[in-house]
Every structure is written in C-alpha cells, then in structure tokens.
C-alpha atoms as a PDB file:
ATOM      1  CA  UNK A   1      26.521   8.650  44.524  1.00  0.00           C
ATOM      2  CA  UNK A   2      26.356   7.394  40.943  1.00  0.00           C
ATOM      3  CA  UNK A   3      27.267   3.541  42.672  1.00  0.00           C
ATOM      4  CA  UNK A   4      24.126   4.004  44.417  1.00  0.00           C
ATOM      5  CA  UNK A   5      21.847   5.219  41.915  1.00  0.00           C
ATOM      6  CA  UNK A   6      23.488   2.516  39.525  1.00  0.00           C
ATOM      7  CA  UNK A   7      22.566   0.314  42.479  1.00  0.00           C
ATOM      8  CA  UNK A   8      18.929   1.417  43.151  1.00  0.00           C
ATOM      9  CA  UNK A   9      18.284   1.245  39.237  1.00  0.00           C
ATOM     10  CA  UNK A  10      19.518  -2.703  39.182  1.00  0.00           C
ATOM     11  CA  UNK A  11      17.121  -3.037  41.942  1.00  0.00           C
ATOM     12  CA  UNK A  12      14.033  -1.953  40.389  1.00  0.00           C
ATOM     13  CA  UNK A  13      15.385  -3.534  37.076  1.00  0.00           C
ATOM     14  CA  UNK A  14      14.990  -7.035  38.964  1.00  0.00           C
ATOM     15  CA  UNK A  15      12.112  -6.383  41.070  1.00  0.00           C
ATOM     16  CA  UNK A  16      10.003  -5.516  38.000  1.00  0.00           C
ATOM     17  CA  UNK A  17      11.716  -8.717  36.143  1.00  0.00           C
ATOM     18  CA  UNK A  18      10.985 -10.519  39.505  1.00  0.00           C
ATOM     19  CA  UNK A  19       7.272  -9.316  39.931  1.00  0.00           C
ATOM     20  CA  UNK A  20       6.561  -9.966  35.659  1.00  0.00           C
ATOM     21  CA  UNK A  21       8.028 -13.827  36.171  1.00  0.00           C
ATOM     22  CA  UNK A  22       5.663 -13.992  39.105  1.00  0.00           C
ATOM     23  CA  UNK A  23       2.363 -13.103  37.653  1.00  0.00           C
ATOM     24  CA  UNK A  24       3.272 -15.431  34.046  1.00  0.00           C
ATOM     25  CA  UNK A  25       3.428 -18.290  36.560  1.00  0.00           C
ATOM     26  CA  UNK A  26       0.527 -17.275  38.707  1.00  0.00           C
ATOM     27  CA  UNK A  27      -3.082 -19.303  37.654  1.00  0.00           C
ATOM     28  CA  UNK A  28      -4.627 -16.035  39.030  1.00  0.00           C
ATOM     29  CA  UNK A  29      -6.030 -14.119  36.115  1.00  0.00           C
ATOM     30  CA  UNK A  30      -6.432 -11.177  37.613  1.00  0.00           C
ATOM     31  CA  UNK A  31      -3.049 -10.695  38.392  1.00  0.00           C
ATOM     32  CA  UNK A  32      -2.028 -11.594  34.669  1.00  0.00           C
ATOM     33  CA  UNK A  33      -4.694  -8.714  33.804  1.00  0.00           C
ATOM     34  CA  UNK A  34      -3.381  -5.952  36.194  1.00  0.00           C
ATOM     35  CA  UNK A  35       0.942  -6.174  34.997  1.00  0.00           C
ATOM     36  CA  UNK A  36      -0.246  -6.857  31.712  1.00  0.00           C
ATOM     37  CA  UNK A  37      -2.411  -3.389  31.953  1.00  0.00           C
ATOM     38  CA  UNK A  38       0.735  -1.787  33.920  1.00  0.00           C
ATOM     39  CA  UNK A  39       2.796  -3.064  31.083  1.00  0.00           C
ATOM     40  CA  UNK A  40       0.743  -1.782  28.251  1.00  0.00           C
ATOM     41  CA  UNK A  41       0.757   1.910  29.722  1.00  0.00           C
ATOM     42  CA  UNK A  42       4.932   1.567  30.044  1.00  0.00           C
ATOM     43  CA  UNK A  43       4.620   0.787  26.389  1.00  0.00           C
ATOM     44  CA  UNK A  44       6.182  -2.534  27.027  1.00  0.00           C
ATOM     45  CA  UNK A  45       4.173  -4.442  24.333  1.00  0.00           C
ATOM     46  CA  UNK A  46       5.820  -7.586  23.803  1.00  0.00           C
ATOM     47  CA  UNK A  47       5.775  -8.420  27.748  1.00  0.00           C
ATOM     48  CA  UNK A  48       2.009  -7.439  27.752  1.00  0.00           C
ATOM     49  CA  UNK A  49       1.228  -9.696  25.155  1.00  0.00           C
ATOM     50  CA  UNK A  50       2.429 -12.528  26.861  1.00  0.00           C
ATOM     51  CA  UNK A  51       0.437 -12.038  29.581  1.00  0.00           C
ATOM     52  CA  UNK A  52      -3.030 -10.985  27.554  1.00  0.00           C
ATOM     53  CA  UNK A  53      -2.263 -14.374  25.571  1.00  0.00           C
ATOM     54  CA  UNK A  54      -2.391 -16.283  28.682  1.00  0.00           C
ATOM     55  CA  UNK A  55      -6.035 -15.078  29.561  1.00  0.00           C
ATOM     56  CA  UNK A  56      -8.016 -13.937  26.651  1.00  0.00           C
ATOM     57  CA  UNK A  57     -10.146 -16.847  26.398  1.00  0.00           C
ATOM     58  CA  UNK A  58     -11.143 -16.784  30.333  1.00  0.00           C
ATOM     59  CA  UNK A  59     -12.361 -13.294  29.830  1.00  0.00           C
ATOM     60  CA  UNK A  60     -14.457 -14.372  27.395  1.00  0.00           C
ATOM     61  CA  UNK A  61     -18.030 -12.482  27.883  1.00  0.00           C
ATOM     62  CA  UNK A  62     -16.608 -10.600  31.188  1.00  0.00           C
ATOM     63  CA  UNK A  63     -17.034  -6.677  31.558  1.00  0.00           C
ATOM     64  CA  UNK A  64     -13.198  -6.518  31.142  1.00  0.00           C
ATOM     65  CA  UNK A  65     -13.338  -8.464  27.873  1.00  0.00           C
ATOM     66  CA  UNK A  66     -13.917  -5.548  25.590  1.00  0.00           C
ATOM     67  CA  UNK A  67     -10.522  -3.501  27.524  1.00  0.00           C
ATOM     68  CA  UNK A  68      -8.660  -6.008  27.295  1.00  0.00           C
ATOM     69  CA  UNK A  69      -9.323  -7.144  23.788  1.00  0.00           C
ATOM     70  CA  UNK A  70      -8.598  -3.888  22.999  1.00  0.00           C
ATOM     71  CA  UNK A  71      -5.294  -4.058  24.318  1.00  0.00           C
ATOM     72  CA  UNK A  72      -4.301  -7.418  23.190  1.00  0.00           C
ATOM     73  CA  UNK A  73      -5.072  -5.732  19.405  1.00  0.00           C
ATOM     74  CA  UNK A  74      -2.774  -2.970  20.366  1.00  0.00           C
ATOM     75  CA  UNK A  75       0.536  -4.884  21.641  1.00  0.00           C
ATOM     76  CA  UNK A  76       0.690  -6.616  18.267  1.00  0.00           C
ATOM     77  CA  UNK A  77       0.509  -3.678  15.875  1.00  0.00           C
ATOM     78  CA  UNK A  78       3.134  -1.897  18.734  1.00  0.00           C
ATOM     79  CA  UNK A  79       4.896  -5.106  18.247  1.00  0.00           C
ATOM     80  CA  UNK A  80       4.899  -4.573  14.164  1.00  0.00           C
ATOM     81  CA  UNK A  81       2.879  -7.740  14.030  1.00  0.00           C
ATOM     82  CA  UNK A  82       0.603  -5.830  11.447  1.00  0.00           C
ATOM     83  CA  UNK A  83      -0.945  -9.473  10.293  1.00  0.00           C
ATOM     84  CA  UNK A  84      -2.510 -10.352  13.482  1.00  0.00           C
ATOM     85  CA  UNK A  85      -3.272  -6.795  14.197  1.00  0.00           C
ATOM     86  CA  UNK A  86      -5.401  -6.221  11.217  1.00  0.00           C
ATOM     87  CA  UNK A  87      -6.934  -9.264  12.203  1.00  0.00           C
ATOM     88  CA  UNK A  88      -7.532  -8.969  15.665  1.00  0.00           C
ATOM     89  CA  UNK A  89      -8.487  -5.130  15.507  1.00  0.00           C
ATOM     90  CA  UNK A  90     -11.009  -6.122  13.130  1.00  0.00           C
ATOM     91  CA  UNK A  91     -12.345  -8.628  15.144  1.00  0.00           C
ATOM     92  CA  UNK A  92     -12.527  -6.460  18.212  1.00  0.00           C
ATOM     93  CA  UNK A  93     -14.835  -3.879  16.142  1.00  0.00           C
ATOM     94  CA  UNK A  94     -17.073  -6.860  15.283  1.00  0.00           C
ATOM     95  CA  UNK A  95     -17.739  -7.660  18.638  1.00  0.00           C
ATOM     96  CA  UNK A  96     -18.038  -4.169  20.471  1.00  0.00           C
ATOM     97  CA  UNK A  97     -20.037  -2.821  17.825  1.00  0.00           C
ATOM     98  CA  UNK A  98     -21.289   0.278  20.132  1.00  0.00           C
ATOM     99  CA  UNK A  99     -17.316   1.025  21.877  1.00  0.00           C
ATOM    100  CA  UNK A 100     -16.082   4.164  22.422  1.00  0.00           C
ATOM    101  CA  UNK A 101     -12.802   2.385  20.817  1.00  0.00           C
ATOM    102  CA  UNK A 102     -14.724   1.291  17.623  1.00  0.00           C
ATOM    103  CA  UNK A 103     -13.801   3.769  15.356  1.00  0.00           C
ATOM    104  CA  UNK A 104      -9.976   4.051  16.477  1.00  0.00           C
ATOM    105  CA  UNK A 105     -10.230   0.236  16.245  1.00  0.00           C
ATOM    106  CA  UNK A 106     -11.255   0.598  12.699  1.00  0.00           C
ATOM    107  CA  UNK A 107      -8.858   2.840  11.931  1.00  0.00           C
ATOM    108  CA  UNK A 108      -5.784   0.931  13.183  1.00  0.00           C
ATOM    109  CA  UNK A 109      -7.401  -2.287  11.342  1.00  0.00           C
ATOM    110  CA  UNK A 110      -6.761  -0.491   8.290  1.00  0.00           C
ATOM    111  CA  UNK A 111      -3.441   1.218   8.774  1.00  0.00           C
ATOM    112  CA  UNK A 112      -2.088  -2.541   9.855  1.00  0.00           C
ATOM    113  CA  UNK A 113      -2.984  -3.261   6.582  1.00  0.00           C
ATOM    114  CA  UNK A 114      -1.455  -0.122   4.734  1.00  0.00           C
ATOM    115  CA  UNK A 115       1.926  -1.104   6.669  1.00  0.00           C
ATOM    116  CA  UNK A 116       1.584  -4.679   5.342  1.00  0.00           C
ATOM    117  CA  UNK A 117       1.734  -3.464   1.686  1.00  0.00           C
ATOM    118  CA  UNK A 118       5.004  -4.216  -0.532  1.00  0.00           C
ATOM    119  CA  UNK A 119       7.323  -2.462  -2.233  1.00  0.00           C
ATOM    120  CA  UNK A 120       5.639  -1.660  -5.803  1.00  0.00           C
ATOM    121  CA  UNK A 121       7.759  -4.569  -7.707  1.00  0.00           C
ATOM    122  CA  UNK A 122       6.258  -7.115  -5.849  1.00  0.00           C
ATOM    123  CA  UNK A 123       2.702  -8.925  -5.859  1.00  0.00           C
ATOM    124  CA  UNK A 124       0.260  -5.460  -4.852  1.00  0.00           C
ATOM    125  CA  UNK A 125      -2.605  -8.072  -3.914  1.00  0.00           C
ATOM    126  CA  UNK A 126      -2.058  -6.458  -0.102  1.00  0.00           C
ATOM    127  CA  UNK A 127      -2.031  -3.002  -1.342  1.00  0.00           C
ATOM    128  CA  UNK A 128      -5.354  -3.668  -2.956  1.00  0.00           C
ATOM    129  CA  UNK A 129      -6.645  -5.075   0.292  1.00  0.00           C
ATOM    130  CA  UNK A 130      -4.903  -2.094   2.297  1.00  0.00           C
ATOM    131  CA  UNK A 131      -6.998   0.753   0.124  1.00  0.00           C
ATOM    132  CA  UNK A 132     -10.363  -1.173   0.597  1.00  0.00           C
ATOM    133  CA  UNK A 133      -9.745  -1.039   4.086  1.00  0.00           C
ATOM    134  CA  UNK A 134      -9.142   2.309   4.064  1.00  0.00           C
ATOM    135  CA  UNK A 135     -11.650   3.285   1.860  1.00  0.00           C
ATOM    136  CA  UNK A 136     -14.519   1.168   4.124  1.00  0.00           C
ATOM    137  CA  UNK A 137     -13.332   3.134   7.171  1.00  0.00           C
ATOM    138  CA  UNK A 138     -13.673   6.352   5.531  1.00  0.00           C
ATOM    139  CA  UNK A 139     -17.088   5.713   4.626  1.00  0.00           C
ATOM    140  CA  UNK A 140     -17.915   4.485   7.889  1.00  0.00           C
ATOM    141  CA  UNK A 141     -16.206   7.448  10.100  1.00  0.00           C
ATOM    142  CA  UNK A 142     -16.245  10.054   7.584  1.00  0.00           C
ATOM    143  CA  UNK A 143     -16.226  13.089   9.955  1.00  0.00           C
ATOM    144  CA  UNK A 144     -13.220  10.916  11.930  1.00  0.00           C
ATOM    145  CA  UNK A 145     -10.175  12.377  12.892  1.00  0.00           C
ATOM    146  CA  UNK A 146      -8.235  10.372  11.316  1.00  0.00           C
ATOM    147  CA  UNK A 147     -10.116  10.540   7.500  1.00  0.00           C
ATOM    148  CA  UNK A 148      -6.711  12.772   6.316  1.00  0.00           C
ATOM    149  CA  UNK A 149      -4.649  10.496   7.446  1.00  0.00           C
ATOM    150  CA  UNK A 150      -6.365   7.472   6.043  1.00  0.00           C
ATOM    151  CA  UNK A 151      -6.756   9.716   2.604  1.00  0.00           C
ATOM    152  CA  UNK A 152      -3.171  10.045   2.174  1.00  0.00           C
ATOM    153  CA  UNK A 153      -2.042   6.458   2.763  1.00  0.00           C
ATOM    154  CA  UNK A 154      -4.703   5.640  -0.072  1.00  0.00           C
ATOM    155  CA  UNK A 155      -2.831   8.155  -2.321  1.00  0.00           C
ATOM    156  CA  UNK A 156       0.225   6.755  -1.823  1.00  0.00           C
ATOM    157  CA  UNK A 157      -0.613   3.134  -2.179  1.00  0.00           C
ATOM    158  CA  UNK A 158      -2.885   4.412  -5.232  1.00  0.00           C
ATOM    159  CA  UNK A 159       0.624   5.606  -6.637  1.00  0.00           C
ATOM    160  CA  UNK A 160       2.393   2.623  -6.004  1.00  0.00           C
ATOM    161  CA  UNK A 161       0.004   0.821  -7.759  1.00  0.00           C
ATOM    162  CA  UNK A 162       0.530   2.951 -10.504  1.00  0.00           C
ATOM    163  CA  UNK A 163       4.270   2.850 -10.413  1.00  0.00           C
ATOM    164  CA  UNK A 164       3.925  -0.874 -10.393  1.00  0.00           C
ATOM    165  CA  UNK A 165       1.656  -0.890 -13.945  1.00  0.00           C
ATOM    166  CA  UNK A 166       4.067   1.634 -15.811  1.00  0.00           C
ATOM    167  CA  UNK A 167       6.855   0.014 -15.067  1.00  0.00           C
ATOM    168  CA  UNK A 168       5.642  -3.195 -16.163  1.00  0.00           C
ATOM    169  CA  UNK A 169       4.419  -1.824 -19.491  1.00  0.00           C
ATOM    170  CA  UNK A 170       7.722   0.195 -19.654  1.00  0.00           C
ATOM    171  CA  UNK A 171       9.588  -3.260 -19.668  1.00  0.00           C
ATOM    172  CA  UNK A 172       7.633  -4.569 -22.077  1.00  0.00           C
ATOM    173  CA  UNK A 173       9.300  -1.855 -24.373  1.00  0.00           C
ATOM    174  CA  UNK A 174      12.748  -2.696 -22.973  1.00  0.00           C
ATOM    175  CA  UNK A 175      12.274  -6.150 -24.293  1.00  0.00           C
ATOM    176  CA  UNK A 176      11.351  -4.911 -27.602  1.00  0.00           C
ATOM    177  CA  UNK A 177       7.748  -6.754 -27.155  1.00  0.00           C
ATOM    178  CA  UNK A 178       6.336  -3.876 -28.741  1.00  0.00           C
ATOM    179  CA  UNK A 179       2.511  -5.296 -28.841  1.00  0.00           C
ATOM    180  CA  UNK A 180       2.488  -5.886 -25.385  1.00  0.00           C
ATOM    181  CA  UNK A 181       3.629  -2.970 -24.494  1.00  0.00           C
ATOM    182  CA  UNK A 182       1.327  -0.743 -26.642  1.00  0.00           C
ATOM    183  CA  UNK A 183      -1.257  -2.998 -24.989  1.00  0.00           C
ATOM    184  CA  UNK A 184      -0.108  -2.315 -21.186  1.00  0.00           C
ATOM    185  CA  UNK A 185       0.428   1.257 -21.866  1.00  0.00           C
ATOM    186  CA  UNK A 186      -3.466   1.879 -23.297  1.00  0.00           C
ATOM    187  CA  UNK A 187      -4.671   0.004 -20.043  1.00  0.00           C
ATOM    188  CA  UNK A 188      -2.622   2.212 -17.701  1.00  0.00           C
ATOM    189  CA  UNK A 189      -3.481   5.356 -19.630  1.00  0.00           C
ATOM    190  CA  UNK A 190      -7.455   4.243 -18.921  1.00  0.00           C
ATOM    191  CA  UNK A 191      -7.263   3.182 -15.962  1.00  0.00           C
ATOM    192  CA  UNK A 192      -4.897   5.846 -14.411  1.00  0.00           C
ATOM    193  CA  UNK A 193      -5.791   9.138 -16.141  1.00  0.00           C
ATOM    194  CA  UNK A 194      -4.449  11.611 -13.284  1.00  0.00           C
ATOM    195  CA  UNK A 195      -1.174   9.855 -13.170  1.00  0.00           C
ATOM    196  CA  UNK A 196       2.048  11.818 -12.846  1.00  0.00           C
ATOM    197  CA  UNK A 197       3.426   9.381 -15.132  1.00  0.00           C
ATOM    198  CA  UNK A 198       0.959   9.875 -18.161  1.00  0.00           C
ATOM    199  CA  UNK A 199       3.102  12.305 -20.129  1.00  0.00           C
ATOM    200  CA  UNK A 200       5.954   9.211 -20.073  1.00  0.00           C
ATOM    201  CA  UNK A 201       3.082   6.777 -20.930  1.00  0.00           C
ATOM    202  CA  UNK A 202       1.780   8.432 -23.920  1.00  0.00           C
ATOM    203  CA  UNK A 203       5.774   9.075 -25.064  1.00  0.00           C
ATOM    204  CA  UNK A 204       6.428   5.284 -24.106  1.00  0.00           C
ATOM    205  CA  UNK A 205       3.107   4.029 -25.776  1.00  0.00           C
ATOM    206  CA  UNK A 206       4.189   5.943 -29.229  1.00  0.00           C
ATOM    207  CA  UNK A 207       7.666   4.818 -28.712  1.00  0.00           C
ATOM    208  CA  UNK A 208       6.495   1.312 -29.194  1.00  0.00           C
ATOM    209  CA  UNK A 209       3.807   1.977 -31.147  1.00  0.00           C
ATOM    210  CA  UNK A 210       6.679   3.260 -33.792  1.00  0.00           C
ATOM    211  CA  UNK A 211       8.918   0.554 -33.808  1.00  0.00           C
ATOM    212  CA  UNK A 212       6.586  -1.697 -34.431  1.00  0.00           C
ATOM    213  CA  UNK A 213       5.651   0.106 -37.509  1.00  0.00           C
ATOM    214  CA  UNK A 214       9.125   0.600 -38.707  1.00  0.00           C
ATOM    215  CA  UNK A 215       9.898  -3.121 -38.232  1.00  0.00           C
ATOM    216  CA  UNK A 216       6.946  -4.481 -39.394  1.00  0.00           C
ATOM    217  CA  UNK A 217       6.235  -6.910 -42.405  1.00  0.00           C
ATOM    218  CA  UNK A 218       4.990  -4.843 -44.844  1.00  0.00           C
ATOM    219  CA  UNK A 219       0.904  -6.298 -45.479  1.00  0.00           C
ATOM    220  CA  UNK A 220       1.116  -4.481 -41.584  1.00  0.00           C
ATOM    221  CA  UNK A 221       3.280  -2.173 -42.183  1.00  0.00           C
ATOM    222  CA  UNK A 222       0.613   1.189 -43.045  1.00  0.00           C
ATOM    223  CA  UNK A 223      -1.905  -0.140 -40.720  1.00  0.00           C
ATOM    224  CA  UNK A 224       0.871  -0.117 -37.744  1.00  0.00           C
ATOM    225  CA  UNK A 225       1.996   3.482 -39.313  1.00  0.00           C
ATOM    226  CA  UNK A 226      -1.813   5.072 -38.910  1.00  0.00           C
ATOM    227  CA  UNK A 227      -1.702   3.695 -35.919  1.00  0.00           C
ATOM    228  CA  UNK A 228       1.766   5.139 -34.451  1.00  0.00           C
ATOM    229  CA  UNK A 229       0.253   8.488 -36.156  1.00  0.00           C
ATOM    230  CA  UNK A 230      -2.881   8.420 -33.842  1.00  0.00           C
ATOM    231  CA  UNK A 231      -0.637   8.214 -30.481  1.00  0.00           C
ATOM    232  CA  UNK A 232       1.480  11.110 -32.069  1.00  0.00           C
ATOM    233  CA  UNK A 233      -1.610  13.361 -32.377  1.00  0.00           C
ATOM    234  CA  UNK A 234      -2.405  12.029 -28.682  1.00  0.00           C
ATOM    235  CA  UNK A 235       0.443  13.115 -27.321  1.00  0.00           C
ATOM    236  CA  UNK A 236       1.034  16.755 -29.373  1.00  0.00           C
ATOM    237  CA  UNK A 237      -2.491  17.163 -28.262  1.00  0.00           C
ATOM    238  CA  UNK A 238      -1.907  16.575 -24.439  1.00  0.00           C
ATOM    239  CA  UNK A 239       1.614  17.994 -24.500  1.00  0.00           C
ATOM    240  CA  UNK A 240       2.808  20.587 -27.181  1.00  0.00           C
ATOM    241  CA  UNK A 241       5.955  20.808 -24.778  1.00  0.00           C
ATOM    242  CA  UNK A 242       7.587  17.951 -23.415  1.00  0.00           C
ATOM    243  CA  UNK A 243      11.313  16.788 -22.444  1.00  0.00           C
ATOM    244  CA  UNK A 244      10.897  14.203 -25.392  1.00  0.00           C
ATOM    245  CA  UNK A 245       9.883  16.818 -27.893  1.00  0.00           C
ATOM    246  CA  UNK A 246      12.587  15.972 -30.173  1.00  0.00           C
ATOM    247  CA  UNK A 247      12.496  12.659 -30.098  1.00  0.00           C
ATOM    248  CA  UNK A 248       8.518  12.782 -31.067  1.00  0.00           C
ATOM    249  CA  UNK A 249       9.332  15.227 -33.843  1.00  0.00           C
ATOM    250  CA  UNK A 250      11.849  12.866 -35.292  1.00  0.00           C
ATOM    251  CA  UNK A 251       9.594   9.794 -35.231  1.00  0.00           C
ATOM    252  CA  UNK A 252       6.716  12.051 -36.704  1.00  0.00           C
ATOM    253  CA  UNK A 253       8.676  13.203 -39.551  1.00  0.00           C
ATOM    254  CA  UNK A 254      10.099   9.522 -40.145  1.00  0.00           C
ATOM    255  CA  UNK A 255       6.191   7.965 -39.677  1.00  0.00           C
ATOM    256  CA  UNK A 256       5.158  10.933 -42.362  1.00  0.00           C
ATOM    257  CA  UNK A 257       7.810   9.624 -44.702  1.00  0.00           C
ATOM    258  CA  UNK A 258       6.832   6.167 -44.671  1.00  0.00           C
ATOM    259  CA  UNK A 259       3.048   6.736 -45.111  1.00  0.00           C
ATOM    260  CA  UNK A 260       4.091   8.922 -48.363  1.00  0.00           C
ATOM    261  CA  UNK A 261       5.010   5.335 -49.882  1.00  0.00           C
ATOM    262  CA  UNK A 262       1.585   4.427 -49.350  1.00  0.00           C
ATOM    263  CA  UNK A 263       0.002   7.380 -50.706  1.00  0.00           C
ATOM    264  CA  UNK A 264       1.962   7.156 -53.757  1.00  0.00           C
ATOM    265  CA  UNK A 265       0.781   3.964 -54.381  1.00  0.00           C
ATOM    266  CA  UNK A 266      -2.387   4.191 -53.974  1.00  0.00           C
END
C-alpha cells in the first residue's frame, strides 16, 4: 500500500513538473496566465514568477492586467525579494488607482520596505525610507486594517534609529572624545525626548561633560566645570533615583570641589 501511494505521489510530482515545463515553453499566454494563477494559489511563488515574467508586458492595458500585476507584486515579496516588491507594489497602486487591492497594495509596499531595513549599526538611510512609507500609508488608509500593524513597525524602526544615535554618541565617550560626545548626546536628548535610553543619555552626557572639565587646561577649566554642573542639575532634576546615583554624587561632590578654587579666587 505505502509502494503505491509512494508511487501515485511520484506521479503527480512529474505530471505537475511535466505540465509547468509545458506552459514555460508554450508562446500561448494564456496558458502561462492560468499555471501561473494555479501556482500562485499553491503558494508556489518562485515558479509563478517565472511564468508572470514571461507575459507581463503582453498584458499590458488588458482586463487581466490589473490581477495579474497584482500577483506578479506578490510572488516577489513571498519570494523575500522585498526590493522589487516595494517597487513593483508601488507601481501597481499607481496604476489601479480605484482597485479593490489598492490599499493592501499600499500596505505591502511599505512593509517590503520595513523588512529591507538594517540592523541599527549599519547605514539607517532604508529605515528612514521604511517609516515614510509607513507613515504615507497611514495617512492615506487611516481607518485600514492594517494601521496597528503599520504603527508598530514604525515604533520599532523609530527605536532602532534611536539605538543607532546613542550608541554612536556613547562611543564617542569610549574614545575619550569628550566634545563630541557631549555634542551627540545633546542632539539625541532633543531629538529623542521619549527615549528609553534618556536616563543613560543624560548620565553619559555628564559623564563626558566631567572629564572634560577635570582634564581640561585650566583658562577652560571653570567654564567646562559650570558646564558639567548644569547636566548634573539636569539629571538630579529628571532622576532623583537612578542605578548611577553614586557615581553622579561622586562627580558632583568632586565638580563642587574644583569650582571652590575658583570662588576663592575670585
């Protein structure tokens, strides 16, 4: 029994293999269209592809141009081909302005582009792109289905972003460039003020703000001193309990000390 069923199954295997190999090398169209469909609703992308590659351009302003276009979008992002995807989902919503597919179009234009976006080390150029997308579908569909979903990619590509500008300013402290990290740390404070990493910002930004002081020539020496003060009062005023609590104390009380020379010279 399990000879013939192992039997049967070959058989189907290579009719289906046999009947796919037929209708690539067939000049009929049609034929293409209809495995290529059959294909599609197995969820065998790649094979689909091959065949709506072969005749997208003759159905070119034919009533089965807008299906089929939609399709042809679909097998590459099922493919993971989230380049031409974006790309080709975007153009279907440009030409079939009033389909009933426009908005999921839309939507999977964007979400190629969300799955296109790098881990936060690298360039975030496409992570930019991927929220703008997002963000432009939202505003176009907002009462869509899939506005949550599209909201939540945006928060976590609007955290990687994040991730990616602390850790850059945090390295800047690691290699003791102090200014440029005092620098990097006020831009990410601005520009990210609900961050989850602000309390290690502001602890970071007086961390370097300190060392420069202490190590500084002395003509910049109080200047650098007020300043370290300012982004102690910052942070005691944002978080009167924190992990680096000591620590902050203990450059406090050594800032306070130094400053003392200044007061008792002028």
């Amino acid at each position: 029994m399990r000879k013939l069923l192992y039997i049967f199954t070959a058989s189907v295997l290579l009719s289906s293999c046999s009947e796919y190999q037929k209708a690539l090398k067939s000049e009929d169209i049609a034929v293409k269209y209809k495995m290529g469909e059959d294909l599609y609703n197995q969820g065998k992308a790649a094979k689909a592809n091959r065949l709506f590659s072969d005749i997208v351009p003759s159905y070119r302003g034919k009533p089965q141009a807008e299906k089929l276009m939609y399709m042809y979008a679909k097998t590459y992002y099922d493919m993971k081909d989230y380049y031409v995807a974006g790309y080709q989902f975007e153009r279907f919503a440009d030409s079939y302005p009033k389909s009933e597919k426009l908005e999921e179009a839309s939507f999977y234009s964007a979400k190629s582009y969300y799955m296109l976006s790098p881990v936060y080390s690298k360039d975030q150029t496409e992570t930019k792109d991927a929220i703008e997308k997002l963000q432009l579908f939202i505003n176009a569909f907002p009462k869509s289905e899939y506005v949550a979903e599209a909201n939540q990619y945006i928060k976590e590509l609007d955290h990687k972003l994040e991730t990616k500008a602390f850790e850059i300013a945090k390295q800047y402290n690691t290699i003791t460039d102090y200014k440029a990290s005092i620098k990097s740390f006020d831009n990410f404070i601005f520009e990210f003020p609900g961050s989850s990493y602000r309390e290690q910002a502001m602890y970071y930004r007086l961390d370097a703000a300190y060392k420069l002081a202490m190590n500084s020539v002395e003509y910049k020496k109080q200047e650098r001193l007020e300043t370290a003060e300012d982004y102690y009062q910052s942070f005691k005023k944002g978080y009167a309990t924190s992990e680096f609590t000591e620590t902050v104390e203990e450059m406090h009380a050594n800032i306070l000390h130094e400053l003392e020379n200044y007061s008792t010279k002028s």
